[in-house]
Protein backbone atom coordinates (compact mmCIF):
# COMPACT_ATOMS: atom_id res chain seq x y z
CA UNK A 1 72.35 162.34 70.82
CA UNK A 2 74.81 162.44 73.99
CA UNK A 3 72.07 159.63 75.66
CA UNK A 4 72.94 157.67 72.57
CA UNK A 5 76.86 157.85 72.70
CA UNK A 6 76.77 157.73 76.37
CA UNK A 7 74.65 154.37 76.25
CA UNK A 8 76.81 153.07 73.47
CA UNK A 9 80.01 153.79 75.88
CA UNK A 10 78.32 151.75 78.25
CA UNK A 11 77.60 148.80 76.04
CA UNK A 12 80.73 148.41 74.93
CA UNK A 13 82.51 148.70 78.26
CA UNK A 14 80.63 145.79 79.73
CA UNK A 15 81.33 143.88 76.42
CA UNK A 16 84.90 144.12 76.95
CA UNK A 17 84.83 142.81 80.89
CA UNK A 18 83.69 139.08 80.81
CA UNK A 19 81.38 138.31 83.14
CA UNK A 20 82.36 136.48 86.74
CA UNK A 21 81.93 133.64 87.30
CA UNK A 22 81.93 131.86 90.84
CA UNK A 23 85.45 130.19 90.90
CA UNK A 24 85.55 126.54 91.93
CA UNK A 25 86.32 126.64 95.78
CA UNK A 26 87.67 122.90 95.87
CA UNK A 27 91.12 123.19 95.39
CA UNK A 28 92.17 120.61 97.95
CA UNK A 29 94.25 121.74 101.09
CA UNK A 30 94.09 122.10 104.63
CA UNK A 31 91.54 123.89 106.73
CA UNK A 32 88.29 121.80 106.06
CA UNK A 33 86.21 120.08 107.37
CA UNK A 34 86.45 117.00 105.47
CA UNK A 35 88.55 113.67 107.19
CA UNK A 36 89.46 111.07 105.02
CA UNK A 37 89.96 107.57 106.78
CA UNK A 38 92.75 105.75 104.71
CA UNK A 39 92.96 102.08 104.87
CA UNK A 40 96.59 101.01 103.06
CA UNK A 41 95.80 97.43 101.67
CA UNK A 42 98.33 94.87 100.41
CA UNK A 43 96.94 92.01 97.81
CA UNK A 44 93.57 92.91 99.64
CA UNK A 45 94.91 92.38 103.39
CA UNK A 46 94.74 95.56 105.63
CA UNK A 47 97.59 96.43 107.13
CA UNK A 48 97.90 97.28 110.53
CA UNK A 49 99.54 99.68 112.60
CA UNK A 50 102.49 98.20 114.84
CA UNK A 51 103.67 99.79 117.58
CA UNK A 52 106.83 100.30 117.10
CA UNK A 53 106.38 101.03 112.91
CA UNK A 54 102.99 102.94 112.32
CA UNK A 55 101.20 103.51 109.12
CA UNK A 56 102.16 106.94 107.54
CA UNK A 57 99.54 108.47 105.16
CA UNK A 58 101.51 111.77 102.98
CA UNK A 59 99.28 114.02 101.33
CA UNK A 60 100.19 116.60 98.36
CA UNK A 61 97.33 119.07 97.93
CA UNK A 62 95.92 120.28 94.60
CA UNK A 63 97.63 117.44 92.72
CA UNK A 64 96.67 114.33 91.21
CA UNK A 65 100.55 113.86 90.17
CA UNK A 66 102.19 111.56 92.45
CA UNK A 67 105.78 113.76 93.55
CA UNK A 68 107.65 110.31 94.10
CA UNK A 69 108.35 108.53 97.54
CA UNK A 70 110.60 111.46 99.38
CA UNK A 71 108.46 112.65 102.33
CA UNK A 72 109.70 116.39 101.58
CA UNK A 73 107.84 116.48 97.86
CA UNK A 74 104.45 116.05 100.25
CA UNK A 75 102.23 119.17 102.14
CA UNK A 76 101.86 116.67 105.18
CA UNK A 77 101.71 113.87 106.55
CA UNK A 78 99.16 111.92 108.88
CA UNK A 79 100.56 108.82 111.23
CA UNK A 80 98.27 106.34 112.38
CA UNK A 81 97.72 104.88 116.07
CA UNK A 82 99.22 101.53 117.09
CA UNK A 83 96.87 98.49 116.58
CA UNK A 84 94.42 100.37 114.12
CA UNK A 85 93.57 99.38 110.67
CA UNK A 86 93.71 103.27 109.28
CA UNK A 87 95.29 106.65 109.49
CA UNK A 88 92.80 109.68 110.43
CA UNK A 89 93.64 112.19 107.59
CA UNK A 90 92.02 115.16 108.96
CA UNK A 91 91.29 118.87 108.22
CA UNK A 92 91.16 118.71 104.30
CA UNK A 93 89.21 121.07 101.67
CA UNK A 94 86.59 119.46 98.75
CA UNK A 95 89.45 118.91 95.91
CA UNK A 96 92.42 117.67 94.43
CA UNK A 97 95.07 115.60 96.11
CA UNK A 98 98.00 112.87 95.88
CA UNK A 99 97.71 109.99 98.24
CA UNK A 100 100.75 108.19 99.25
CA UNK A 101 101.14 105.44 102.39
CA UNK A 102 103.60 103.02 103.94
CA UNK A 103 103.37 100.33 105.98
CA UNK A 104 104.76 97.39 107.40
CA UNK A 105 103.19 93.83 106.22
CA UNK A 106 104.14 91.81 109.11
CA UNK A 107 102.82 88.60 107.32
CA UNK A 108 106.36 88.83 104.89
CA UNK A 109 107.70 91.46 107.56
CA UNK A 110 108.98 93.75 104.43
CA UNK A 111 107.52 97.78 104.04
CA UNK A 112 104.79 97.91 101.95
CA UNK A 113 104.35 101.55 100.13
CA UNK A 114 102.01 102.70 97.45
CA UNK A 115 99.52 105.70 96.30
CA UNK A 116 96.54 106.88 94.32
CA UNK A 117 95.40 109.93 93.09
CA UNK A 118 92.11 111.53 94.98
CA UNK A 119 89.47 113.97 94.55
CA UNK A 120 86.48 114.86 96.00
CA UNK A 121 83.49 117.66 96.05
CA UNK A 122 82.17 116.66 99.46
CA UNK A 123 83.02 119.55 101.95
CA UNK A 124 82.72 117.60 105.47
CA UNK A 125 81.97 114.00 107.30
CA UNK A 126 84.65 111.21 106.37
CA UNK A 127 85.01 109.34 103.48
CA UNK A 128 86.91 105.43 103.81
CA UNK A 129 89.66 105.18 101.40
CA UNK A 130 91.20 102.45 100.33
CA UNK A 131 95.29 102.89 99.13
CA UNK A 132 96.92 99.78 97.30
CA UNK A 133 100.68 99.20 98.43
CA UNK A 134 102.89 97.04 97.65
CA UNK A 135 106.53 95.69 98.34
């Protein structure tokens, strides 16, 4: 009889815990291995870094929200070398994030700015991403 009570005391205490489950580990943040190389593209046209006005890529992690256009609403931010066509974005986790760039189109000379939403499940190497701006 006690192997009985003691087995139903059992039971029922692994009834009432549910079981684990392996949590999703791509939340999106810093301290990956993933790079992301972001190309910020007006009506199609790359735009360029310029020396003296460089491409800024800001990143918000675990969001797909965009937080607006102040800088301080963002985790980081990535700027891009003069004369290249992209901003590294390095160091990110598989996950969520909010993409947001500006530029300078030196064809209208005005500041181009714009963003997307991002996510990914790849863990390293570099993915190309393009991010629509506009005036």
């Amino acid at each position: 009889m006690k192997k009985i009570f003691l087995s139903l005391i059992i039971l029922s205490t692994i009834s009432i815990f549910p079981f684990c489950k392996k949590s999703d580990d791509c939340v999106g943040g810093s301290g990956g291995n993933l790079t992301l190389v972001v190309r910020l593209q007006h009506h199609g046209k790359t735009i360029y870094n310029q020396g003296n006005y460089r491409d800024t890529v800001y990143i918000k992690y675990n969001s797909q929200d965009n937080p607006g256009s102040n800088p301080l609403s963002y985790s980081t931010a990535f700027i891009g070398d003069s004369g290249e066509d992209h901003v590294h974005v390095t160091g990110l986790q598989c996950g969520n994030y909010y993409i947001y760039g500006v530029g300078l189109d030196t064809s209208i000379h005005e500041r181009v700015t714009g963003g997307i939403p991002y996510s990914t499940s790849q863990k390293s190497g570099e993915i190309d991403l393009n991010v629509p701006v506009t005036e």
